[in-house]
Structure formats: C-alpha cells, structure tokens
Protein backbone atom coordinates (compact mmCIF):
# COMPACT_ATOMS: atom_id res chain seq x y z
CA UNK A 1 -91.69 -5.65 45.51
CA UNK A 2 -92.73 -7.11 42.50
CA UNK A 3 -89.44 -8.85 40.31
CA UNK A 4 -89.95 -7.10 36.36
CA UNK A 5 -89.19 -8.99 33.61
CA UNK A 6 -88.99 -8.07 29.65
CA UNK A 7 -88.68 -10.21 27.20
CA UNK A 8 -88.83 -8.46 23.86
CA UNK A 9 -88.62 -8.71 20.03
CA UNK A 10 -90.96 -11.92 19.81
CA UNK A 11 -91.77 -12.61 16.73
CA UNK A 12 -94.35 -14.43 17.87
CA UNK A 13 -95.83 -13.50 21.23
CA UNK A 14 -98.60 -16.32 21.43
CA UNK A 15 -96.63 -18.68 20.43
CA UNK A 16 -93.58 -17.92 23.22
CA UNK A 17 -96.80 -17.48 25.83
CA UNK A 18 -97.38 -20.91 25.30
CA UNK A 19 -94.07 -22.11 25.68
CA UNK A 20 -93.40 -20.11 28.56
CA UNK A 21 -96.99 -21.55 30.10
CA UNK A 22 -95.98 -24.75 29.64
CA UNK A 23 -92.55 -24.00 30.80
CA UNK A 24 -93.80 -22.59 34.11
CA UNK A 25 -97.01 -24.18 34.88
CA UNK A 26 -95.91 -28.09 33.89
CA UNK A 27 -91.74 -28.06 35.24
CA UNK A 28 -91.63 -25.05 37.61
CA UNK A 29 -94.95 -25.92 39.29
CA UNK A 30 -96.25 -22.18 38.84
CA UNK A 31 -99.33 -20.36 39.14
CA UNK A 32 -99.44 -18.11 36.30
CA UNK A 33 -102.22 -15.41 35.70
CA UNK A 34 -102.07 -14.23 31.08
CA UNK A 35 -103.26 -10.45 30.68
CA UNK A 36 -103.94 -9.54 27.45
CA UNK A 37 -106.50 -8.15 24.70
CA UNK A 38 -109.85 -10.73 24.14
CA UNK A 39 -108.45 -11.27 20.86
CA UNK A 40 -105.09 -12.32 22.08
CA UNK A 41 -106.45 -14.27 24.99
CA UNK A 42 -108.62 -16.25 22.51
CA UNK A 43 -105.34 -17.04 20.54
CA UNK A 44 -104.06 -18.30 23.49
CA UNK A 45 -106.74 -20.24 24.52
CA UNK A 46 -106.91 -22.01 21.21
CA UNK A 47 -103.27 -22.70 21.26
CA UNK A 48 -103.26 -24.45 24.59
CA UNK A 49 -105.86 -26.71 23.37
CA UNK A 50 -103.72 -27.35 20.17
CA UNK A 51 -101.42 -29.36 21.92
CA UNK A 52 -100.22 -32.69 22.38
CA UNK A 53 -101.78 -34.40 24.91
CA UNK A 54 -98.92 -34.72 27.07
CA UNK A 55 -97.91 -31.12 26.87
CA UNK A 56 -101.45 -29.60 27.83
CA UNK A 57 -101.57 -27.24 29.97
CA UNK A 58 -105.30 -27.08 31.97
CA UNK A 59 -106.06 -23.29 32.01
CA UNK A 60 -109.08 -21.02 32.40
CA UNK A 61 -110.67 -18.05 32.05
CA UNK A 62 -110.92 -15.68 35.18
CA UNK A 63 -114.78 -15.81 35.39
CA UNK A 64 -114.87 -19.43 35.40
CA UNK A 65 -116.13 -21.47 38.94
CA UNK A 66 -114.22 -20.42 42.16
CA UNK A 67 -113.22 -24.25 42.29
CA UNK A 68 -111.77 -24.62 38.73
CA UNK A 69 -110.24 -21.00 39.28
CA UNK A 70 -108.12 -23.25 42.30
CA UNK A 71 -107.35 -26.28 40.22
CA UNK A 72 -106.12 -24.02 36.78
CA UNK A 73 -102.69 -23.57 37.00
CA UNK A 74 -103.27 -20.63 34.20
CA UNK A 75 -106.03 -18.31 34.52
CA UNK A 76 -106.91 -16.51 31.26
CA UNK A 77 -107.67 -12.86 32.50
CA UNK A 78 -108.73 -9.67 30.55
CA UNK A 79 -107.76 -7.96 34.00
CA UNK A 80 -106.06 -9.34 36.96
CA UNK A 81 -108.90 -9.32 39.74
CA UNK A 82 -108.08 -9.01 43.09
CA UNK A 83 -110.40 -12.00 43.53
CA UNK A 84 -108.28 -14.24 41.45
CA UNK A 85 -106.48 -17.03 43.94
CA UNK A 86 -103.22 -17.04 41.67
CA UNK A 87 -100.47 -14.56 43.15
CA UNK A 88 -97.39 -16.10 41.77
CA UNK A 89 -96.56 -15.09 38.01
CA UNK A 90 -98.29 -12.25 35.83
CA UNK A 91 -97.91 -12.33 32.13
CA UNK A 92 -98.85 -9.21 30.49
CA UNK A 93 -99.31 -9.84 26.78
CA UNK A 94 -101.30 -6.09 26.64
CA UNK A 95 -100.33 -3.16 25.62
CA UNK A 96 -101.07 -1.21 29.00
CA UNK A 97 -99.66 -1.63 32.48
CA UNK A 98 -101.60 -3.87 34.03
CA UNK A 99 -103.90 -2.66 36.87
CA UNK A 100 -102.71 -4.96 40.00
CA UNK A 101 -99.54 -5.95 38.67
CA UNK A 102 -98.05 -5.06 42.12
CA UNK A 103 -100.18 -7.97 43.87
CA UNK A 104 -98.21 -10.51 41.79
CA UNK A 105 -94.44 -11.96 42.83
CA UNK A 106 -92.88 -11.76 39.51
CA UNK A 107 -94.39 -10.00 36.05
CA UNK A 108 -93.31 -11.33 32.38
CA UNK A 109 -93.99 -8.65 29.78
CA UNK A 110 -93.86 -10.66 26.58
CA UNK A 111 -93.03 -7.51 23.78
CA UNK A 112 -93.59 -8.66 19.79
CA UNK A 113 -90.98 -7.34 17.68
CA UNK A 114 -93.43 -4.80 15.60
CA UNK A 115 -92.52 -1.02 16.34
CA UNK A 116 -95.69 -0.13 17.80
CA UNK A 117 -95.84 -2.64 20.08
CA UNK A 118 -92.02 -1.73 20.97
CA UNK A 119 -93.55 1.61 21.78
CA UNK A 120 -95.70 0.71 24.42
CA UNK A 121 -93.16 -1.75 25.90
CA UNK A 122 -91.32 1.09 25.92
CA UNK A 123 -93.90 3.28 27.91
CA UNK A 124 -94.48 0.47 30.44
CA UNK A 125 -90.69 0.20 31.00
CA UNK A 126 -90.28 4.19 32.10
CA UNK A 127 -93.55 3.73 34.45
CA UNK A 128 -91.97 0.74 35.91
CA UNK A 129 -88.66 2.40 35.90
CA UNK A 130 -90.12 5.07 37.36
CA UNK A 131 -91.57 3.63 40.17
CA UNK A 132 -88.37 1.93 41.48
CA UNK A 133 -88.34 -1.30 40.17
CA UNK A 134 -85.36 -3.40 39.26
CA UNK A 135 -86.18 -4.42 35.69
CA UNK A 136 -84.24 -7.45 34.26
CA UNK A 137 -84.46 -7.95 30.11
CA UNK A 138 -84.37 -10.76 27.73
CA UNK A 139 -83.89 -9.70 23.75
CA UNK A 140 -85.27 -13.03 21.66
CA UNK A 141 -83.96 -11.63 18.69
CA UNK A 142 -80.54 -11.61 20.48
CA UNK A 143 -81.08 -14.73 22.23
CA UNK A 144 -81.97 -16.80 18.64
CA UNK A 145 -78.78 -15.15 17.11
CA UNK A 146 -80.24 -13.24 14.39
CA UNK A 147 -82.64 -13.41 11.88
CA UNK A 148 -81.82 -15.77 8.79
C-alpha cells in the first residue's frame, strides 16, 4: 500500500518542491515523479534550472525520450502515466487526487497555506482516509515556529 504523506501550510510550494527534489533525488538517491498544473510544472521547471551548478537536479518532462525518461531522476508529469519507469516517490503539487497514485511507493502532497488550496488538501485527505490509508502529516507553519 502506498505510504501518504502531507505536508501543509507552505508558503511557498515551488519553492519547498525544489528543496524536497533536491533533497530526495541528489542525498536519498530517489526516483521522484512532480504532478501538478502546466503552470506550476513550468515554475518548477524554471526553478530547477535556477540553480547552482552543484545543486542541479537533471529532470524532465514525462513525454521526453524513453532513454532520458531512465536517466532523469525527476520526471515533470501533468499525469502520472503508467508508462513512466519511475515508481518510487509521487509528488502531487495539484489540486486533485492523482490518477495512479496507488502505483507509486510513497506520495508527498505538498499543500500551500492559502484556504482554497487547504480545501482541496482537505478533500484529498478524506478520499485517502477513506480508502484505508495510514496518512502521516507535516505542518511547515508549525515546523518554522511561527510566522514573524
């Protein structure tokens, strides 16, 4: 069964994404698939490239050759394909369940801090809930200590 993860109240959710790529794809050695909206995909890509050289993380989008879809560690994906050779880590940056989420190991649902976003973390919770699965939870705002 697929291990759920929240992490919520991001101010920024790109921004942690990128962290949290870099985090997992560079020390843990993971394969990590990023679900998302275009335009928040696009952020993402734009970030990654934005980087120092030594902290770049090589990434791609989920349409790109079957041989650079092997070598990304981070596949860029609008939809997790069934296709798509990464299995390990899911990060859903969308507002909707993802479709496939079940084919992954573990799924990070990265939650911004703006109410309706909350909302639909919210929604995704119960059908997760729902469904049986052990969900473990991470507030940043918590986590940071407070706002200043």
């Amino acid at each position: 069964m697929t291990d759920i993860e929240f992490r919520f109240n991001l101010p920024d959710p790109v921004d942690y994404a990128c962290r949290l790529l870099r985090k997992g794809a560079m020390q843990g050695g993971a394969q990590l698939v990023v679900t998302g909206s275009a335009a928040t995909l696009e952020a993402i890509d734009a970030a990654l490239w934005q980087t120092e050289p030594t902290d770049f993380v090589a990434h791609c989008r989920a349409d790109a050759p079957a041989e650079v879809l092997q070598r990304s560690p981070v596949v860029l994906a609008a939809a997790p394909d069934a296709a798509l050779p990464h299995r390990s880590v899911l990060v859903n940056l969308g507002s909707e369940v993802p479709a496939g989420f079940e084919r992954f190991e573990r799924l990070i649902e990265l939650v911004a801090e703006d109410e309706a976003a909350r909302g639909a973390g919210r929604a995704r919770w119960r059908h997760y809930k729902d469904r049986g699965y052990g969900i473990r939870h991470q507030d940043a705002f918590a986590s940071a200590g407070g706002r200043a």
